[in-house]
Protein backbone atom coordinates (compact mmCIF):
# COMPACT_ATOMS: atom_id res chain seq x y z
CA UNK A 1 102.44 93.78 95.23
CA UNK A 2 101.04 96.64 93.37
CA UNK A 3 101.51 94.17 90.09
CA UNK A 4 98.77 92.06 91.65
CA UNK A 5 95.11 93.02 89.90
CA UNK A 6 93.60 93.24 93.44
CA UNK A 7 95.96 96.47 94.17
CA UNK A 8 94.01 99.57 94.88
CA UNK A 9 97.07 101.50 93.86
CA UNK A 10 98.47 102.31 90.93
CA UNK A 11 102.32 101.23 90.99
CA UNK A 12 103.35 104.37 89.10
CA UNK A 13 103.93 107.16 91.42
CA UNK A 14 103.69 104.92 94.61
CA UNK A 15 106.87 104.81 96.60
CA UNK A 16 107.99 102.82 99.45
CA UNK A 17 108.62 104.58 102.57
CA UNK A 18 112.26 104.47 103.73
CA UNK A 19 112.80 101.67 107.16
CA UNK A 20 113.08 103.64 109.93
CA UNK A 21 115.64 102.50 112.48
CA UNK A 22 114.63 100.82 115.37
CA UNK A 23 113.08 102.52 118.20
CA UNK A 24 113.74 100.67 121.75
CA UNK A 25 112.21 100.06 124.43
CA UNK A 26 109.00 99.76 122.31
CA UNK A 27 106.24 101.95 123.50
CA UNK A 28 103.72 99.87 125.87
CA UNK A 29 100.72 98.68 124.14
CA UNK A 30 97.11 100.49 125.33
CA UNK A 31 95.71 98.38 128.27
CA UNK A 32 98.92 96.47 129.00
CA UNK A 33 97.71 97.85 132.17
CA UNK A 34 93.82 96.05 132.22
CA UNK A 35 93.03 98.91 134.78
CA UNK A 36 93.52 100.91 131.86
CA UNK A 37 92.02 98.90 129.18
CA UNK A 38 88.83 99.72 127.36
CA UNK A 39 87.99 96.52 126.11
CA UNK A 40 87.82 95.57 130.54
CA UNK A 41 85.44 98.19 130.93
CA UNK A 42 83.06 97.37 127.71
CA UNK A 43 83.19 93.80 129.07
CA UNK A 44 79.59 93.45 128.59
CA UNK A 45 78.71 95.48 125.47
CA UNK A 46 78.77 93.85 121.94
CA UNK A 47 76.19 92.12 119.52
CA UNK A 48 76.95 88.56 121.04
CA UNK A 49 77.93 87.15 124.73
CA UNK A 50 78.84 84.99 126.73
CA UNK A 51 80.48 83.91 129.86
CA UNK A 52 83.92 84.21 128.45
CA UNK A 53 83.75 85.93 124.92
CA UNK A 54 82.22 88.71 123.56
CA UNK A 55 81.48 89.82 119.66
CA UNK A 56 80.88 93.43 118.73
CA UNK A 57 80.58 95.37 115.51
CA UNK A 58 82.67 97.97 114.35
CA UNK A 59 80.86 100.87 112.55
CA UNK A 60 82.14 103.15 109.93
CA UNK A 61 83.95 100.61 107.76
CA UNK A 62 83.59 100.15 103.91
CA UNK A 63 82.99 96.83 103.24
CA UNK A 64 80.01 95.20 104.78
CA UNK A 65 80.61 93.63 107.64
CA UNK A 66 83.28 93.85 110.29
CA UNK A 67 83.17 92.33 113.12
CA UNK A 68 85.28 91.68 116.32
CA UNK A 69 85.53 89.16 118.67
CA UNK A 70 87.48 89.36 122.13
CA UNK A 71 88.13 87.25 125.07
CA UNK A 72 85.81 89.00 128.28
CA UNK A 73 88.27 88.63 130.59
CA UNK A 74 92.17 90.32 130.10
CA UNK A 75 94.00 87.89 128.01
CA UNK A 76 96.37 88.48 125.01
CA UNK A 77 97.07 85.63 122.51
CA UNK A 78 100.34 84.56 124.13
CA UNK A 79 98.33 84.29 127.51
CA UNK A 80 95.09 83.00 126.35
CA UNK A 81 94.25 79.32 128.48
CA UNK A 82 93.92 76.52 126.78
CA UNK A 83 90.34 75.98 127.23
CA UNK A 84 89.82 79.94 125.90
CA UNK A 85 92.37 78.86 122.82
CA UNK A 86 90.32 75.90 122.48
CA UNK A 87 87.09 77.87 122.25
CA UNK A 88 88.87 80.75 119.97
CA UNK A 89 89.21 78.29 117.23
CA UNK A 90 85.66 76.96 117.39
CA UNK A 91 84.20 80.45 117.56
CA UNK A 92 86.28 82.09 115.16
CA UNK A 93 84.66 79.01 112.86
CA UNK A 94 81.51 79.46 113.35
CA UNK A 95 81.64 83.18 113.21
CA UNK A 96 82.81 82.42 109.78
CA UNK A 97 80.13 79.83 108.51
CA UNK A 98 77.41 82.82 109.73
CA UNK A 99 79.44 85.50 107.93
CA UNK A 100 79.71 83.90 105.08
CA UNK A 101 75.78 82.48 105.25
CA UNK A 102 74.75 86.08 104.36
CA UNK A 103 73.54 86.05 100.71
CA UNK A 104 75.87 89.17 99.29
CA UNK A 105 78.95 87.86 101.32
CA UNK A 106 81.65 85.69 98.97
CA UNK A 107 84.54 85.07 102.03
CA UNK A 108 85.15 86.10 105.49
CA UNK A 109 88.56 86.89 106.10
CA UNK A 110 90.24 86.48 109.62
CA UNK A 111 92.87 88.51 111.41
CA UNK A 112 94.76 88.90 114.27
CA UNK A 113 97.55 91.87 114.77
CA UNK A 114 98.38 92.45 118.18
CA UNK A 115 100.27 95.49 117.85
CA UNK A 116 97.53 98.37 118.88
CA UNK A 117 96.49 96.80 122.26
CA UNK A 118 97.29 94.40 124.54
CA UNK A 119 93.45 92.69 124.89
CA UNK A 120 93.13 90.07 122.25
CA UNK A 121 91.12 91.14 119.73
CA UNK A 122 90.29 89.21 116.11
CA UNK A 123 88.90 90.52 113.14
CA UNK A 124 86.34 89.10 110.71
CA UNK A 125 85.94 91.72 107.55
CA UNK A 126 83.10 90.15 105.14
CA UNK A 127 84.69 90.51 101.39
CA UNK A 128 81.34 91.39 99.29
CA UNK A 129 80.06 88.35 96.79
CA UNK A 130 81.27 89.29 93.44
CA UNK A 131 84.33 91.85 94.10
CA UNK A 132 87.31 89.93 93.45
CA UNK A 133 89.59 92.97 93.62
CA UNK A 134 88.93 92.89 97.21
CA UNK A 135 90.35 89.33 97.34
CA UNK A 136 92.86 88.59 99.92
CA UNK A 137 95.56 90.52 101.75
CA UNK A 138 94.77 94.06 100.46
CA UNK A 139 91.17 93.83 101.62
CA UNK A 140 91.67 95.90 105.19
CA UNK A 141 93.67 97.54 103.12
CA UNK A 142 90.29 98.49 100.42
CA UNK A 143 88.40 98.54 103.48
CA UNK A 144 89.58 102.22 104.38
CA UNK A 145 89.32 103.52 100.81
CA UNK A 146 85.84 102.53 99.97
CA UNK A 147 83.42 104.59 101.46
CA UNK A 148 81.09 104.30 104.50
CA UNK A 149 79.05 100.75 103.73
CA UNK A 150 75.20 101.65 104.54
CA UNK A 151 75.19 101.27 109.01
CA UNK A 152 71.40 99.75 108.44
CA UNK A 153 72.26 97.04 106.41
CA UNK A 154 75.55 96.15 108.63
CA UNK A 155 73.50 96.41 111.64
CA UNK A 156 70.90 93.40 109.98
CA UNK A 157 73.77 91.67 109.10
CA UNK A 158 76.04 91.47 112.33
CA UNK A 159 72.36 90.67 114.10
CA UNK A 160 71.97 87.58 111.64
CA UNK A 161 75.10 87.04 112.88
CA UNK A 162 74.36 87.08 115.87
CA UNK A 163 71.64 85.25 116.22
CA UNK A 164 73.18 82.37 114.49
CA UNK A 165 75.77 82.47 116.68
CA UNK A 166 72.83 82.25 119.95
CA UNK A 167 71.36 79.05 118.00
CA UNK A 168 74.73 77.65 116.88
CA UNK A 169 77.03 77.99 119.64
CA UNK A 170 74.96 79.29 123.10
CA UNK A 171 75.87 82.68 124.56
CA UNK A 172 72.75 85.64 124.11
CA UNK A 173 72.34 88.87 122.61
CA UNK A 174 72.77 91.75 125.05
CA UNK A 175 69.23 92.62 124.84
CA UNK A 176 68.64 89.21 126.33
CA UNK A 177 69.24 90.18 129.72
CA UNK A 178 67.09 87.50 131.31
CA UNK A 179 68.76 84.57 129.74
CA UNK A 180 71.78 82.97 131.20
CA UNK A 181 74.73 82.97 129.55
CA UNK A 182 77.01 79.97 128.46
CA UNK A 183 79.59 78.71 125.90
């Protein structure tokens, strides 16, 4: 893989790390408990709502937009409804289309690894118009070399986001307490 012109490593001097054996039982994924889970208790916090989903930014990355999008309620993918599965897919569309609406962003790239936690969560990272060495599978991967992307123009970008979500699909901002939400 480091052959590929979208590595950001250099394949001489890079080793692969020996396979460790495995390690059994597993240890228990944070909030298998949803007592203990802190995507339960920031149920209500994000960039986007509504009744059943929510859609937050995550800060401190270094391409331009990252985004994350979670069920409100405990669910992991293997649990997740129907209806909620149904809804996944048409969300995790349109949260594309408005990603990739914003006029520096070329692709936005989807991903779900449910090793970390036990609340489904999916990413959206935003691969910046015109860097095609961040193509593909090694862009998470760029994501934590490249240094901090500027918070103020993330911030206008996951609330164009947003709102396009509000107009496209229902649900509110946070800061639109008075509205009801829906999905």
């Amino acid at each position: 893989m480091t052959g590929w012109d979208i590595s950001p490593f250099e394949a001489d001097g890079l080793r692969v790390s020996a396979l460790r054996p495995p390690v059994l039982p597993e240890r228990p994924r944070h909030g298998e408990d949803p007592a203990d889970c802190d995507e339960c208790a920031s149920r209500d916090e994000g960039i986007w709502l509504n009744d059943r989903w929510r859609l937050s930014r995550i800060p401190g990355v270094g391409v331009p937009l990252v985004l994350m999008l979670y069920p409100r309620d405990h669910y992991d993918m293997a649990d997740l409804p129907d209806d909620l599965a149904a809804e996944l897919g048409v969300l995790t569309t349109h949260i594309v289309r408005h990603v990739q609406a914003l006029p520096h962003i070329s692709r936005a790239h989807v991903y779900r690894i449910g090793d970390g936690a036990a609340h489904l969560h999916v990413w959206f990272f935003a691969r910046p118009e015109g860097q095609t060495q961040l193509y593909g599978s090694w862009l998470p991967v760029w994501d934590d070399l490249l240094p901090e992307y500027p918070a103020d123009v993330a911030d206008a970008d996951a609330s164009a986001v947003a709102d396009a979500l509000v107009a496209s699909h229902g649900g509110s901002r946070p800061a639109d307490t008075g509205r009801q939400l829906d999905h």
